[in-house]
C-alpha atoms as a PDB file:
ATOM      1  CA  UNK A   1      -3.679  -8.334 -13.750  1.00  0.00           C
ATOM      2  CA  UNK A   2      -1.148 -10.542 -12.041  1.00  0.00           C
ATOM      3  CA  UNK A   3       0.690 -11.094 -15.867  1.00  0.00           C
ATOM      4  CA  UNK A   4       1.476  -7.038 -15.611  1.00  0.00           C
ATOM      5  CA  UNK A   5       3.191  -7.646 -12.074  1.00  0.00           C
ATOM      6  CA  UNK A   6       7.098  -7.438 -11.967  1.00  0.00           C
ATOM      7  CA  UNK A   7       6.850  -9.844  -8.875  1.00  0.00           C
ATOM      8  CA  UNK A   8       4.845 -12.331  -7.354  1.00  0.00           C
ATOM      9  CA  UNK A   9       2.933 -11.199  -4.407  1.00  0.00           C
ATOM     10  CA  UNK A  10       2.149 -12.789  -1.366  1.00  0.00           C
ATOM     11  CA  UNK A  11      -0.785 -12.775   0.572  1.00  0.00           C
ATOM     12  CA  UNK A  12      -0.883 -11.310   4.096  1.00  0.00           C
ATOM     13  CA  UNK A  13      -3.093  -9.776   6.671  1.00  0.00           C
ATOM     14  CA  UNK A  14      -0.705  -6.871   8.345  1.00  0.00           C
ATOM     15  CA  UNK A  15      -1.704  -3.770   9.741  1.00  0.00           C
ATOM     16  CA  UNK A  16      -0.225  -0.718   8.037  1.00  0.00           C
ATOM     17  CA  UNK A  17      -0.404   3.477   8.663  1.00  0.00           C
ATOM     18  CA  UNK A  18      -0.022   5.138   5.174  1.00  0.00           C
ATOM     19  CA  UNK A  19       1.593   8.230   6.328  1.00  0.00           C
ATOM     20  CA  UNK A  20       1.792  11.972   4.060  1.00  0.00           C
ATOM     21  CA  UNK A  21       1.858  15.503   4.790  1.00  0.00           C
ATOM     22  CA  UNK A  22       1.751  14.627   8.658  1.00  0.00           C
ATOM     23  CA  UNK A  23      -1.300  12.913   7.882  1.00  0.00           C
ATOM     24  CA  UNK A  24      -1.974   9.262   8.237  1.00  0.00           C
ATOM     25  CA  UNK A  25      -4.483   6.647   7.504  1.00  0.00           C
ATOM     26  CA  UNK A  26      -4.796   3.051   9.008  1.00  0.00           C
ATOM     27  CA  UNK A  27      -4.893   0.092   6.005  1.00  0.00           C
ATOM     28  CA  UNK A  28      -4.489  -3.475   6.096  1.00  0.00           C
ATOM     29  CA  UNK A  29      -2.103  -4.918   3.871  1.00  0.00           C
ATOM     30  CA  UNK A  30      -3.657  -7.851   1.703  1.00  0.00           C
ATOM     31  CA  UNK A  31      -0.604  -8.824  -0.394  1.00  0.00           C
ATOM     32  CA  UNK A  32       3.130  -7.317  -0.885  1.00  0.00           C
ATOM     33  CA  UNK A  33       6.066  -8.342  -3.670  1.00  0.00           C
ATOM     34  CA  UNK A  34       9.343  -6.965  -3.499  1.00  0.00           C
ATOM     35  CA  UNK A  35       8.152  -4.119  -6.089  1.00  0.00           C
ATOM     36  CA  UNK A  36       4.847  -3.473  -4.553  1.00  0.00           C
ATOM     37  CA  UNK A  37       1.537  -4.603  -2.430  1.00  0.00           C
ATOM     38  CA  UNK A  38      -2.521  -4.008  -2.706  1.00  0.00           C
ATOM     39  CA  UNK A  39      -3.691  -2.272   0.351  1.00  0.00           C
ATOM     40  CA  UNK A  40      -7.313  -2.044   2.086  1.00  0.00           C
ATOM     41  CA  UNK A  41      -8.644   1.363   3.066  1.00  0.00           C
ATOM     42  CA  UNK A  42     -11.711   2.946   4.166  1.00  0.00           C
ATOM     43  CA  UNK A  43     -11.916   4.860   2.010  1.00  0.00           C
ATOM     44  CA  UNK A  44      -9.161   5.968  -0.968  1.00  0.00           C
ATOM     45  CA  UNK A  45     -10.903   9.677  -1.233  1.00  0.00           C
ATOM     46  CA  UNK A  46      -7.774  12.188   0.085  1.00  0.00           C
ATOM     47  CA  UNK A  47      -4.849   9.461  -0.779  1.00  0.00           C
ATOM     48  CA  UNK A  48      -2.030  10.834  -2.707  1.00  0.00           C
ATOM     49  CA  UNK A  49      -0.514   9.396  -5.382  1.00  0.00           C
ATOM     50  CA  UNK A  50       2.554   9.407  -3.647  1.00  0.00           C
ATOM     51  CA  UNK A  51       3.245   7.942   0.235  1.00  0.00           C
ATOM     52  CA  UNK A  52       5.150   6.238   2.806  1.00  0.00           C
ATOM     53  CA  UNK A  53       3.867   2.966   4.126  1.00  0.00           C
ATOM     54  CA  UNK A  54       4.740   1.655   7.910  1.00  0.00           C
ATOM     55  CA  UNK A  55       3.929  -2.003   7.929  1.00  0.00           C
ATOM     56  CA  UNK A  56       3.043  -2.978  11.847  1.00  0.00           C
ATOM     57  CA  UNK A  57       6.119  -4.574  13.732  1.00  0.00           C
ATOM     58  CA  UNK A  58       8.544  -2.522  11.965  1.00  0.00           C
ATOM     59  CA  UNK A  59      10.455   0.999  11.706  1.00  0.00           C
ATOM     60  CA  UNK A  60      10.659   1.069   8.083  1.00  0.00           C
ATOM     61  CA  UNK A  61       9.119   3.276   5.811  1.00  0.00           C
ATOM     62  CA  UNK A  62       8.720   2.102   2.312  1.00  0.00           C
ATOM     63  CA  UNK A  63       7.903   4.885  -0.170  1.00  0.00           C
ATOM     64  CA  UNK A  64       4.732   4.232  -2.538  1.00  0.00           C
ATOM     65  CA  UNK A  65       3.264   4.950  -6.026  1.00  0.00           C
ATOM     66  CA  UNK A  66      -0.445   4.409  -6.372  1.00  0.00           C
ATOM     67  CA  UNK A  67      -0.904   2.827  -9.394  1.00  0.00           C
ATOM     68  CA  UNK A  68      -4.361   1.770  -9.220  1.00  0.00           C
ATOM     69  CA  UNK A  69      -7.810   2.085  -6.993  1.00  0.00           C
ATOM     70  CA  UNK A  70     -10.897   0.544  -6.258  1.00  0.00           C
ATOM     71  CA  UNK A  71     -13.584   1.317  -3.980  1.00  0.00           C
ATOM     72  CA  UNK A  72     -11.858  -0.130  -0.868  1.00  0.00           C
ATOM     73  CA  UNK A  73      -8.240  -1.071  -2.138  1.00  0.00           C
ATOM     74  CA  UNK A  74      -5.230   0.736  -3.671  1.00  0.00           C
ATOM     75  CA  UNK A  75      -2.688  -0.900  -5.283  1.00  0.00           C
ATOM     76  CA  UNK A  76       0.733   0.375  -5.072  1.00  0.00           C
ATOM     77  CA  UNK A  77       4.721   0.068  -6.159  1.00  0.00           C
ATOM     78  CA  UNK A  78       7.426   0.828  -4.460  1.00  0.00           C
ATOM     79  CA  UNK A  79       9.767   3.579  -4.810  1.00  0.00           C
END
């Protein structure tokens, strides 16, 4: 899988609030690129495809594409 990535990621361990229709869901961020990051969840059941991420520490709000999921982890690209 890393050969299909536009960007190497690095690993992290930062908190994160996936945010969507006034909704939003804790998830810990396990690695991020400049083009996009695989994130831990409880659960992916009631995700969208489409979301904005808040990575702990700052204001921004990246907006993301799942592109893949597992049973605990999403993997994502930014918009």
């Amino acid at each position: 899988m890393d050969n299909q990535r536009a960007a190497p990621r690095q690993r992290v361990l930062k908190s994160g609030i996936i945010e969507f229709n006034g909704g939003a869901i804790d998830c810990v961020v396990r690695n991020i690129s400049d083009t996009g990051a695989a994130l831990d969840v409880a659960s992916p059941l009631g995700i969208p495809s489409e979301f904005n991420l808040l990575l702990s520490g700052t204001r921004t709000h990246q907006r993301c594409r799942v592109v893949w999921r597992k049973e605990k982890r999403i993997g994502v690209v930014f918009e």
